[in-house]
N, C-alpha and C. Protein backbone atom coordinates (compact mmCIF):
# COMPACT_ATOMS: atom_id res chain seq x y z
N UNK A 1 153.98 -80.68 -42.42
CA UNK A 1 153.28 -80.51 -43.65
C UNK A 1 151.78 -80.58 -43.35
N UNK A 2 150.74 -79.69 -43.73
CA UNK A 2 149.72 -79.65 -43.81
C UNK A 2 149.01 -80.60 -44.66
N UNK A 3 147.74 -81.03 -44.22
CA UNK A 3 146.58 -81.56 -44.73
C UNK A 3 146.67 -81.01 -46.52
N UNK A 4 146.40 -80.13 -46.58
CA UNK A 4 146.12 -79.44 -47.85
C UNK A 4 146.89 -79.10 -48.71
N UNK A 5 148.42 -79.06 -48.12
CA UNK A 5 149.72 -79.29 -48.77
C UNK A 5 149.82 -80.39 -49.33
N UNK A 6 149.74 -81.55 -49.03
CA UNK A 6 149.55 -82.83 -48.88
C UNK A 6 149.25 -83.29 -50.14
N UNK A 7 147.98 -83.08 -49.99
CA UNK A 7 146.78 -83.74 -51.36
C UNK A 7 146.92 -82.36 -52.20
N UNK A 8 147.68 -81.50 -52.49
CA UNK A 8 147.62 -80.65 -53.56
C UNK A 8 149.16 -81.16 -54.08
N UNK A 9 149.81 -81.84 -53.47
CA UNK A 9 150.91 -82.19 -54.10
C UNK A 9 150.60 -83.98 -54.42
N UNK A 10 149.87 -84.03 -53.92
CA UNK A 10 149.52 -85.83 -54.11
C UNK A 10 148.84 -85.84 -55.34
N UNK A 11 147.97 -84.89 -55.83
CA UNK A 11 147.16 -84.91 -56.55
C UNK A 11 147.85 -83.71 -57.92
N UNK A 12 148.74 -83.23 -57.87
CA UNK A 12 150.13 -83.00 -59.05
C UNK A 12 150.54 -83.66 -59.32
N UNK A 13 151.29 -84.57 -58.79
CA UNK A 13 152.07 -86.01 -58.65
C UNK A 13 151.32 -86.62 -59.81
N UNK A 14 149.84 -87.51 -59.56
CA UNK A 14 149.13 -88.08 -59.74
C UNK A 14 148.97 -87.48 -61.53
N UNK A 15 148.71 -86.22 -61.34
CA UNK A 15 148.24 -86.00 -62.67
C UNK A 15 149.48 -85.87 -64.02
N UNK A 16 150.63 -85.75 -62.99
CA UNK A 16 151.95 -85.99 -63.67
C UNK A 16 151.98 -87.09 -64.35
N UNK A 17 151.89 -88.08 -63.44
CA UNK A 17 151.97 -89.86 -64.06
C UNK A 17 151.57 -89.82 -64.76
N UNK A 18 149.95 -89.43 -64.44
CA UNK A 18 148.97 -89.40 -66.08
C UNK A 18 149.49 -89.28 -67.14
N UNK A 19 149.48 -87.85 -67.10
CA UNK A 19 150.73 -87.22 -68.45
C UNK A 19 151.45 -87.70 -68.83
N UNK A 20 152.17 -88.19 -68.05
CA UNK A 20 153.40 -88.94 -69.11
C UNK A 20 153.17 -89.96 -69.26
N UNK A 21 152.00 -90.79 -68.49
CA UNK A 21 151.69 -91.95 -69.59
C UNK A 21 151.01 -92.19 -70.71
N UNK A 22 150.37 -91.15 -70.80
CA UNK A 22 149.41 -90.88 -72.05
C UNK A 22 150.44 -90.44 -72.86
N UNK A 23 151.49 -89.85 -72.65
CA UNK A 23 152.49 -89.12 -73.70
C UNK A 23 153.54 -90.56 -74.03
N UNK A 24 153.37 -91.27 -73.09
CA UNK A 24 154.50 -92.51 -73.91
C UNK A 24 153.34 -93.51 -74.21
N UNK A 25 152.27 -93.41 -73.96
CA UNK A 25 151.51 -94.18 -75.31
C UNK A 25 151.16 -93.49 -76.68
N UNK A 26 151.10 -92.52 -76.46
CA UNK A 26 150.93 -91.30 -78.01
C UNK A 26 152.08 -91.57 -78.74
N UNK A 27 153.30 -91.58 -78.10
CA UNK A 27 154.98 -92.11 -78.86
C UNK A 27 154.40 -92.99 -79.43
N UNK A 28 154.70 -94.46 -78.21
CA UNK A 28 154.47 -95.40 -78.68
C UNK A 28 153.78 -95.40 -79.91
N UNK A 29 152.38 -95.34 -79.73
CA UNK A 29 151.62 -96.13 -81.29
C UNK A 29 151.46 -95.12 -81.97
N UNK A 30 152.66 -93.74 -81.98
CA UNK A 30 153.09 -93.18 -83.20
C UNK A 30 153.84 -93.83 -83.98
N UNK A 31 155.11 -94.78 -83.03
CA UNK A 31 156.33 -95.25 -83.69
C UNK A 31 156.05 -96.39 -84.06
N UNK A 32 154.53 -96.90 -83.70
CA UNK A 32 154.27 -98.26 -84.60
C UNK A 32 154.02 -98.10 -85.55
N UNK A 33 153.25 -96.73 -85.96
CA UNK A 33 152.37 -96.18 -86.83
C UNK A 33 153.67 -95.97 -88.31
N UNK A 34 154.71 -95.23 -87.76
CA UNK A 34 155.59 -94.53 -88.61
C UNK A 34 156.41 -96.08 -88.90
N UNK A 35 156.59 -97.02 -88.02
CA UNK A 35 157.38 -98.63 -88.23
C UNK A 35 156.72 -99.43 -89.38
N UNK A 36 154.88 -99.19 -89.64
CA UNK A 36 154.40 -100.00 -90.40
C UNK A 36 154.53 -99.26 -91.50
N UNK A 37 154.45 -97.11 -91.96
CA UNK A 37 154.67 -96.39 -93.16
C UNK A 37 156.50 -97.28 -93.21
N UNK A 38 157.35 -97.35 -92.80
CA UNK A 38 158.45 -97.96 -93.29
C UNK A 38 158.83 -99.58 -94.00
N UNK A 39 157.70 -99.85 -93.40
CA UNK A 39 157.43 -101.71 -94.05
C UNK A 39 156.80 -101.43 -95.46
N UNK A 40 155.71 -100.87 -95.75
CA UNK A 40 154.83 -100.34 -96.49
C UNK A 40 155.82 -99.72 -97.80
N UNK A 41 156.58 -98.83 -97.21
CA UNK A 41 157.52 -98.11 -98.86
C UNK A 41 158.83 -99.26 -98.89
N UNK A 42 159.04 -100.13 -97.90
CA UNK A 42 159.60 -100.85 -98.10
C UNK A 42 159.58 -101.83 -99.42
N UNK A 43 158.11 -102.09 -98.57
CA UNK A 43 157.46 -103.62 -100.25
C UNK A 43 157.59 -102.35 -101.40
N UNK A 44 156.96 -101.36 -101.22
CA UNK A 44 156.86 -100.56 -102.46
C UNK A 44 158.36 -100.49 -103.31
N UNK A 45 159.62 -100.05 -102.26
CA UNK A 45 160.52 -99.99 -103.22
C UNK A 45 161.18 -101.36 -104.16
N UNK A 46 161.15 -102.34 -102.68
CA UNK A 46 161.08 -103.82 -103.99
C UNK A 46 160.09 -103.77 -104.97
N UNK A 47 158.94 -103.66 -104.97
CA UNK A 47 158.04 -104.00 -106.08
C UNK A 47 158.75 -103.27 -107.11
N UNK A 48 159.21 -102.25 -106.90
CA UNK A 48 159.36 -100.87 -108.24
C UNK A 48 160.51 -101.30 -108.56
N UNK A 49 161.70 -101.92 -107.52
CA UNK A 49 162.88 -102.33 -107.95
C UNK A 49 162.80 -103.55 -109.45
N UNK A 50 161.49 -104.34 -108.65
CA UNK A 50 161.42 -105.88 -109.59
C UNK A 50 161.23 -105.42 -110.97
N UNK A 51 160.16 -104.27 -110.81
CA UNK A 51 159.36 -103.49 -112.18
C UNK A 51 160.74 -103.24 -112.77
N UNK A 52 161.21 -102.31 -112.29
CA UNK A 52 162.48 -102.28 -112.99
C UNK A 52 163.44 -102.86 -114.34
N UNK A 53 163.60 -103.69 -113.26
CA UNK A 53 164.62 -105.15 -113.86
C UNK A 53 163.75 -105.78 -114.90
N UNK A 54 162.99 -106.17 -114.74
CA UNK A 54 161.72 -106.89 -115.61
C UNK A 54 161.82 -105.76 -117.38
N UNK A 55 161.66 -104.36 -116.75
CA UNK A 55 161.44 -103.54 -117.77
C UNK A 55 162.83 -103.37 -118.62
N UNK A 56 164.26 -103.96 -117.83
CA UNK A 56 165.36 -103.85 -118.48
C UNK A 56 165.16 -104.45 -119.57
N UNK A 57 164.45 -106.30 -118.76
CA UNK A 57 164.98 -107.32 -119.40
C UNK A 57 164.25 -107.34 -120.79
N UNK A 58 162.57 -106.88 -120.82
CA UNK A 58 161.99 -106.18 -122.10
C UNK A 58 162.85 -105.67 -123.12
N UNK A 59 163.37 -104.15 -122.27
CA UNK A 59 163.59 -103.53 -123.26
C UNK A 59 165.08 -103.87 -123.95
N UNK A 60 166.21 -105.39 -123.31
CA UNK A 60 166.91 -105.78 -124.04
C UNK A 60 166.60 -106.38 -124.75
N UNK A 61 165.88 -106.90 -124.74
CA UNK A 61 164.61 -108.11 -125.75
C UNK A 61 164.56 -107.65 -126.91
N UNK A 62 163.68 -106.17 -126.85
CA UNK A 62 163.06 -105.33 -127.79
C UNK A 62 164.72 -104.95 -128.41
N UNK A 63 165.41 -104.87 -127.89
CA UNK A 63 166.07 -103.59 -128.89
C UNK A 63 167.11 -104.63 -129.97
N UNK A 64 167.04 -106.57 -129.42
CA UNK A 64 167.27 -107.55 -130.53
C UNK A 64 167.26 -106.80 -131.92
N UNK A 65 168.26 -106.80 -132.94
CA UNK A 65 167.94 -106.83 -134.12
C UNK A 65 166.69 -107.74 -135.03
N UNK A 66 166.72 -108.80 -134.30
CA UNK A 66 165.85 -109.67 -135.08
C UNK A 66 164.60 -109.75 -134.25
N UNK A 67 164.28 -109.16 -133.06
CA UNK A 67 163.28 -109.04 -132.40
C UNK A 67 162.56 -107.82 -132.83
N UNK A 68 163.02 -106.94 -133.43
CA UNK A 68 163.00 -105.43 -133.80
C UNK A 68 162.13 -105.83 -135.87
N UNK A 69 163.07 -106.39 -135.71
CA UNK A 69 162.38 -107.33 -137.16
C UNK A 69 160.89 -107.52 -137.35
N UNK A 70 161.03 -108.64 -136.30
CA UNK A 70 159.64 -109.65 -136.39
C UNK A 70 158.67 -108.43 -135.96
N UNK A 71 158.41 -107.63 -135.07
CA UNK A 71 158.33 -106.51 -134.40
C UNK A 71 157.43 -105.65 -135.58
N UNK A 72 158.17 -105.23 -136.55
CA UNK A 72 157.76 -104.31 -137.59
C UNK A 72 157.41 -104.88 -138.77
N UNK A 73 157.45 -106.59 -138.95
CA UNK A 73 156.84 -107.10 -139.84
C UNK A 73 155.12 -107.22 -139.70
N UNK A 74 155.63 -107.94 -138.07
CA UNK A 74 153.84 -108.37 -137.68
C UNK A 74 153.06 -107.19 -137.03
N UNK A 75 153.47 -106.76 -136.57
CA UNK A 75 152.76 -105.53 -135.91
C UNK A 75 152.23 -104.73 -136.38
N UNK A 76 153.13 -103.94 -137.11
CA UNK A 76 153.31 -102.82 -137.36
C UNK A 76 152.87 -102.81 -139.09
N UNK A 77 153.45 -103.83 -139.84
CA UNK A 77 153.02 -104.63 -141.25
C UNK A 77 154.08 -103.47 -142.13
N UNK A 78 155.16 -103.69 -141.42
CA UNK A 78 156.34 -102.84 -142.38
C UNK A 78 156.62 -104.00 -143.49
N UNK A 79 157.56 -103.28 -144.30
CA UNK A 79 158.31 -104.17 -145.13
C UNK A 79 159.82 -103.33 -145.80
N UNK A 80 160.81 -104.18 -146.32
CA UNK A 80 162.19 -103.62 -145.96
C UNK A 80 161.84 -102.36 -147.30
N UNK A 81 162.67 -101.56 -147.30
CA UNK A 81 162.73 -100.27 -148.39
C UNK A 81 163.20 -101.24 -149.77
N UNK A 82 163.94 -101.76 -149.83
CA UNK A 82 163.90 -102.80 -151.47
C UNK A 82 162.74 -103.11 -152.23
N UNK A 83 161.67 -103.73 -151.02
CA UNK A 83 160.63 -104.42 -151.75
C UNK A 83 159.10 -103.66 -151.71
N UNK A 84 159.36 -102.09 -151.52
CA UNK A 84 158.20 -101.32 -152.17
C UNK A 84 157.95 -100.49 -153.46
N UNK A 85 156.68 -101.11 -153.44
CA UNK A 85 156.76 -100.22 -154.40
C UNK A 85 155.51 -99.30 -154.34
N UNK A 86 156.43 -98.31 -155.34
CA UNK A 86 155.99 -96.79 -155.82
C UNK A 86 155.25 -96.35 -156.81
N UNK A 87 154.17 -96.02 -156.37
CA UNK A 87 153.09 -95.71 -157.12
C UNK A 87 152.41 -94.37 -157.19
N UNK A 88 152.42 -93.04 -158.45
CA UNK A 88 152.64 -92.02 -158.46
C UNK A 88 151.07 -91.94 -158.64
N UNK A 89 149.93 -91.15 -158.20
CA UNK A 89 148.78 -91.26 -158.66
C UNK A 89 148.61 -89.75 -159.18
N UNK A 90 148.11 -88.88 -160.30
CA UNK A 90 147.37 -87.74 -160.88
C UNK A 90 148.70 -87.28 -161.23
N UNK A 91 149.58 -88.20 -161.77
CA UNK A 91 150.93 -87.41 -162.43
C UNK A 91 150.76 -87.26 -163.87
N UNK A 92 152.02 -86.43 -164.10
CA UNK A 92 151.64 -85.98 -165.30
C UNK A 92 152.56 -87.56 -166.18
N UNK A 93 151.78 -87.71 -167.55
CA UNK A 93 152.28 -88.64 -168.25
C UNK A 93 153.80 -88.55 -168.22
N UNK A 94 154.16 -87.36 -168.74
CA UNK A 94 155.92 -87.39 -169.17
C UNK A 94 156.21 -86.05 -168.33
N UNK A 95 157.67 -86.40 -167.54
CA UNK A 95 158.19 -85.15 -166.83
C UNK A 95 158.11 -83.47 -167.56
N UNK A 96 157.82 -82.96 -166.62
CA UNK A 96 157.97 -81.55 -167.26
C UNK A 96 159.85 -81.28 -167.79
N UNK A 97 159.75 -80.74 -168.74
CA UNK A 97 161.20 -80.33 -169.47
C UNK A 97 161.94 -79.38 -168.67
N UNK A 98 162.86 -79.25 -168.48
CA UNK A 98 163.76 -78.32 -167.11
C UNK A 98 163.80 -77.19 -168.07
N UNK A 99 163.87 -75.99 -167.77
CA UNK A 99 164.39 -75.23 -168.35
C UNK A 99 165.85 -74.39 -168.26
N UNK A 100 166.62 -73.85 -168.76
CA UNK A 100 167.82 -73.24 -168.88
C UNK A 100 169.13 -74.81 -169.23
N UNK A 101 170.12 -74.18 -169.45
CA UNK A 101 171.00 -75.26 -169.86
C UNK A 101 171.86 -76.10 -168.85
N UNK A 102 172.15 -77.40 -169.09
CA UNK A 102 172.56 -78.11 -167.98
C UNK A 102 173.95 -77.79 -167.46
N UNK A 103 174.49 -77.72 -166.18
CA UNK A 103 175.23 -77.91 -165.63
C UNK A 103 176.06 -78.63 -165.67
């Protein structure tokens, strides 16, 4: 084997290693990279899970008959259909007379 054979294959070799060590550190702290996006939607899907549950436990709360009550008394300042009253404003004194004969 020649001199120049030699160091042209010593120095392929060499730049091989390189390569592939730069290529299994590029993996590498890709797959840390893509390990911490999986921790990350992790917490996210608990958090949204908790939101969830929380929003069940509301909206069994809310949909109480008597929570639904208090709800549209205070809030909202309803009151039940019995106890309103009706007040006609720019009516005429006495109904207009129907015309043709009754049914």
């Amino acid at each position: 084997m020649t001199t120049s054979r030699f160091v042209a294959l010593l120095v392929l070799s060499i730049a091989a290693s390189g390569t592939a060590f730069v290529t299994h550190l590029a993996l590498r702290f890709q797959n840390i990279a893509v390990g911490y996006k999986v921790q990350e939607s992790r917490n996210e899907g608990q958090r949204l899970r908790e939101r969830a549950n929380h929003l069940r436990i509301e909206l069994a709360a809310r949909r109480a008959p008597q929570s639904l009550t208090d709800v549209g008394r205070s809030e909202l300042g309803m009151v039940e259909s019995d106890r309103v009253l009706t007040l006609v404003a720019g009516g005429q004194a006495r109904p207009a007379r129907l015309s043709g004969r009754p049914r």
